[in-house]
C-alpha atoms as a PDB file:
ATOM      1  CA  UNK A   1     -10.199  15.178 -21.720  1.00  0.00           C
ATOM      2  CA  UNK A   2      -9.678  16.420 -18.017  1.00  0.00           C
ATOM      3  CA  UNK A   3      -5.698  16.352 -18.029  1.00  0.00           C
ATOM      4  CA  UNK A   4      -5.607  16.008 -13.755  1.00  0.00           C
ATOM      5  CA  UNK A   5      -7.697  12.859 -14.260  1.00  0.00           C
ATOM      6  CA  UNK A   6      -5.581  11.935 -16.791  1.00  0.00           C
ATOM      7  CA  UNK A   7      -2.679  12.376 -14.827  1.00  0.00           C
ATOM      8  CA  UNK A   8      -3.948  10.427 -11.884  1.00  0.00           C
ATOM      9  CA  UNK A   9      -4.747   7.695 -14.146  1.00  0.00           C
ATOM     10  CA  UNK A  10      -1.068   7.529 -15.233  1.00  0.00           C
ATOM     11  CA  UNK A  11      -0.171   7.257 -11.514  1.00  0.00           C
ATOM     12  CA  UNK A  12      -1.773   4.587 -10.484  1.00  0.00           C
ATOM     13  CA  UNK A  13      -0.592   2.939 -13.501  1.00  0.00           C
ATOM     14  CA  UNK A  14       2.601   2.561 -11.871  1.00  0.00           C
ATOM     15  CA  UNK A  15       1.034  -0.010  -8.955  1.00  0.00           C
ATOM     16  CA  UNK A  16      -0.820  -1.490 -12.085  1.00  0.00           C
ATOM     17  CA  UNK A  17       2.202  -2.373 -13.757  1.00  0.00           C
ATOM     18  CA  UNK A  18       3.001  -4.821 -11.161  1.00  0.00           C
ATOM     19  CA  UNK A  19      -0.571  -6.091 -10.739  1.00  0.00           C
ATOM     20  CA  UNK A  20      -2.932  -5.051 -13.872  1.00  0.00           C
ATOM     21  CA  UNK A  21      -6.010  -6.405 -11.638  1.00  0.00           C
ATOM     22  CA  UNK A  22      -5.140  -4.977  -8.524  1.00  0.00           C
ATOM     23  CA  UNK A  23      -8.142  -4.159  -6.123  1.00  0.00           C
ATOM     24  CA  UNK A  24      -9.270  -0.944  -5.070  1.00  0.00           C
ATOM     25  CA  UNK A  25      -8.891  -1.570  -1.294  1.00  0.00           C
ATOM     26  CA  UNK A  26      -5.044  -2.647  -1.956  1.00  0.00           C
ATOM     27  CA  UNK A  27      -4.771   0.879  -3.824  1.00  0.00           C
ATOM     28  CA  UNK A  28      -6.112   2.468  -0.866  1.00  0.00           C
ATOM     29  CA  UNK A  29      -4.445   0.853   1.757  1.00  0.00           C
ATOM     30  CA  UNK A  30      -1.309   1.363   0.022  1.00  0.00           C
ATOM     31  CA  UNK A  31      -1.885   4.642  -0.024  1.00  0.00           C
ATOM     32  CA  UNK A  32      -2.540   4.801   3.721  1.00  0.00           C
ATOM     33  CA  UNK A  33       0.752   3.706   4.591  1.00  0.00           C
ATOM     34  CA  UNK A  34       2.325   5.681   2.555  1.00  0.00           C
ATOM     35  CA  UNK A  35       0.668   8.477   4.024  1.00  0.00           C
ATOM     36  CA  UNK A  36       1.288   6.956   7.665  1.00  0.00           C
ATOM     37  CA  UNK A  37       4.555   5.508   7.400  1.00  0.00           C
ATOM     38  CA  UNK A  38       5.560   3.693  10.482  1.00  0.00           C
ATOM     39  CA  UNK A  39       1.734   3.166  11.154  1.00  0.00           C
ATOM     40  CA  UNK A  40      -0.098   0.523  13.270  1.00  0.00           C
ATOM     41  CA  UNK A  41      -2.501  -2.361  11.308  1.00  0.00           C
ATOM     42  CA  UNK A  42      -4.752  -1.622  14.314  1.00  0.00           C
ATOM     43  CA  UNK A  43      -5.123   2.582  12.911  1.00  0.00           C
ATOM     44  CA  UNK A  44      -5.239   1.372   9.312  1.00  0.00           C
ATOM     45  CA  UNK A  45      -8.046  -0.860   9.778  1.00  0.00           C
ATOM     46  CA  UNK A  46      -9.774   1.858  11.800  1.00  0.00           C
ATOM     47  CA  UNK A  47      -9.513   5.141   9.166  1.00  0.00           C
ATOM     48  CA  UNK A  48     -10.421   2.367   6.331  1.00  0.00           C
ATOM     49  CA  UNK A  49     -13.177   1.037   8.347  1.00  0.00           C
ATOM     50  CA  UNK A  50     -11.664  -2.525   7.840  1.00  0.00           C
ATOM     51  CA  UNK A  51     -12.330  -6.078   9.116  1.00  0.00           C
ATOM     52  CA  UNK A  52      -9.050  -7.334  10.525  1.00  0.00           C
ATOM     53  CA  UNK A  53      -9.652 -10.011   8.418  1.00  0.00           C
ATOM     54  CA  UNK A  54      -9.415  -7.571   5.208  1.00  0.00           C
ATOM     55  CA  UNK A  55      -6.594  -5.751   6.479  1.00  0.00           C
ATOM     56  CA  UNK A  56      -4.437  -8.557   7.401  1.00  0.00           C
ATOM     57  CA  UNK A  57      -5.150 -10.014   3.468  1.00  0.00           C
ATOM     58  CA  UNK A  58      -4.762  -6.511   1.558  1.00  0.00           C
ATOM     59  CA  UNK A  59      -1.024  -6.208   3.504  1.00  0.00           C
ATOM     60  CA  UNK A  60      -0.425  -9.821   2.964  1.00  0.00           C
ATOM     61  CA  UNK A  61      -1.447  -8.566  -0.625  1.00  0.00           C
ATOM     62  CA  UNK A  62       1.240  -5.319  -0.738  1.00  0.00           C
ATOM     63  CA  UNK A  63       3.855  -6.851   1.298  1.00  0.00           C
ATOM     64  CA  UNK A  64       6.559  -9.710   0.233  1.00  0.00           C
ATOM     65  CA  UNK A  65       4.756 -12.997   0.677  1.00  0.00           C
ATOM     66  CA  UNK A  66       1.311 -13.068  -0.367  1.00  0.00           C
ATOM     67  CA  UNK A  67      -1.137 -15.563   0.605  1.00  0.00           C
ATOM     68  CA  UNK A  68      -0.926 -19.330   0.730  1.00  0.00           C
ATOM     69  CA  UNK A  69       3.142 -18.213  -0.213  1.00  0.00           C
ATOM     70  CA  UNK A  70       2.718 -16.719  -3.745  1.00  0.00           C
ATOM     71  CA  UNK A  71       4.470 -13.755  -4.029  1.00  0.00           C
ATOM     72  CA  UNK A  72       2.993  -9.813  -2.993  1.00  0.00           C
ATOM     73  CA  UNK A  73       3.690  -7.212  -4.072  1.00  0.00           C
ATOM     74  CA  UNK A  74       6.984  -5.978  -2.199  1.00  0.00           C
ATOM     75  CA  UNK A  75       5.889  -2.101  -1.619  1.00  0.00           C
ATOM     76  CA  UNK A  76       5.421  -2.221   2.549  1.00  0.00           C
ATOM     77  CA  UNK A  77       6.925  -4.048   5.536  1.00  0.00           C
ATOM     78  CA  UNK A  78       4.878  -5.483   8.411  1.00  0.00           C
ATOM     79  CA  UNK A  79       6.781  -5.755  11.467  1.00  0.00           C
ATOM     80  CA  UNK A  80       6.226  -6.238  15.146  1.00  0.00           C
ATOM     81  CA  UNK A  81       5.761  -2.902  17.026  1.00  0.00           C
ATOM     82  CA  UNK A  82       8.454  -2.598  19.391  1.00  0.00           C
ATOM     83  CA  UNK A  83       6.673  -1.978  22.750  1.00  0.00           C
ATOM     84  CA  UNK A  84       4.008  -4.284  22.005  1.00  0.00           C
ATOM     85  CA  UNK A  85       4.502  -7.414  19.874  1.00  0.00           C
ATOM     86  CA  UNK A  86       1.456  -8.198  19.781  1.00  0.00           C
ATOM     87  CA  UNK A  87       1.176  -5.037  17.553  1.00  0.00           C
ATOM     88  CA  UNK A  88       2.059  -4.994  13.843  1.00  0.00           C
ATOM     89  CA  UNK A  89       3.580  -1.967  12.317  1.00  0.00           C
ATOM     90  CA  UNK A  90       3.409  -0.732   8.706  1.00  0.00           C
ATOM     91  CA  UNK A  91       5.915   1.206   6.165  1.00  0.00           C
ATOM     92  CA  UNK A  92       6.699   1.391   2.952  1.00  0.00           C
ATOM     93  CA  UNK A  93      10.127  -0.907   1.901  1.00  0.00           C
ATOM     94  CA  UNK A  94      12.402   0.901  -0.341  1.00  0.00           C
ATOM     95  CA  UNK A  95      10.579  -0.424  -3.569  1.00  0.00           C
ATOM     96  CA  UNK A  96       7.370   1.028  -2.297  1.00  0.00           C
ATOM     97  CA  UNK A  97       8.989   4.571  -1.461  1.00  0.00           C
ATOM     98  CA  UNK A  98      10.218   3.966  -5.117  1.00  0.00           C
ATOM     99  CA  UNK A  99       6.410   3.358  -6.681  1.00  0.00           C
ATOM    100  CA  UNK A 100       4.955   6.386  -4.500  1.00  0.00           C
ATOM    101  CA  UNK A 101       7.398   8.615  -5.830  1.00  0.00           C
ATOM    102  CA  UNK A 102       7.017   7.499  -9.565  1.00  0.00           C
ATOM    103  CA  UNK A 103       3.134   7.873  -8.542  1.00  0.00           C
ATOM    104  CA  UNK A 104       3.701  11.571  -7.020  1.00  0.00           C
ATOM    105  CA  UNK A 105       5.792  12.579 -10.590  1.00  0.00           C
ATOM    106  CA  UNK A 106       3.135  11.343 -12.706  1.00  0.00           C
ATOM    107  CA  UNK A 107       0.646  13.124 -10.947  1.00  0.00           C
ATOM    108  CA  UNK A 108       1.870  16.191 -10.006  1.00  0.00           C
ATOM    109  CA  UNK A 109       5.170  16.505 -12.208  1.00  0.00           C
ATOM    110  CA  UNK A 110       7.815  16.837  -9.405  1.00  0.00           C
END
């Protein structure tokens, strides 16, 4: 058994807990943010080399409301960039800065 693999397993058990079929891009993007915080959609969907499309349904996906109203998965907050409306900002809501850190524990043990 490789016990790093093992740990990273564990961590992203902590996102599976709330979703046990939760896609690999929504991992990912999740991820981004929280490596981003405070980031634009626009620089996500760059880096991730995602439609807008994709990237609009994958934060629907992590953020409170989920599509056609069913509920997401509460770890980020989309808001409207300040100097540009048109714009939509990224971070992680305090339930997502809680599932990063359980995620950061279980993989590295701090």
């Amino acid at each position: 058994t490789d016990a790093s693999a093992l740990r990273l397993l564990s961590a992203l058990d902590a996102i599976r807990e709330l979703d046990r079929e939760v896609p690999g891009q929504v991992l990912v993007a999740f991820l981004y943010v929280a490596s981003h915080n405070n980031c634009h959609k626009m620089a996500m969907e760059y880096d991730l080399d995602m439609s807008s499309a994709s990237a609009s349904r994958v934060c629907d996906h992590l953020s409170e409301f989920h599509r056609l109203g069913k509920p997401g998965l509460g770890l980020i907050i989309k808001y409207e960039d300040p100097s540009n409306r048109r714009k939509v900002m990224l971070k992680l809501s305090p339930f997502g800065e809680s599932i990063l850190h359980k995620m950061k524990t279980q993989a590295y043990g701090n």
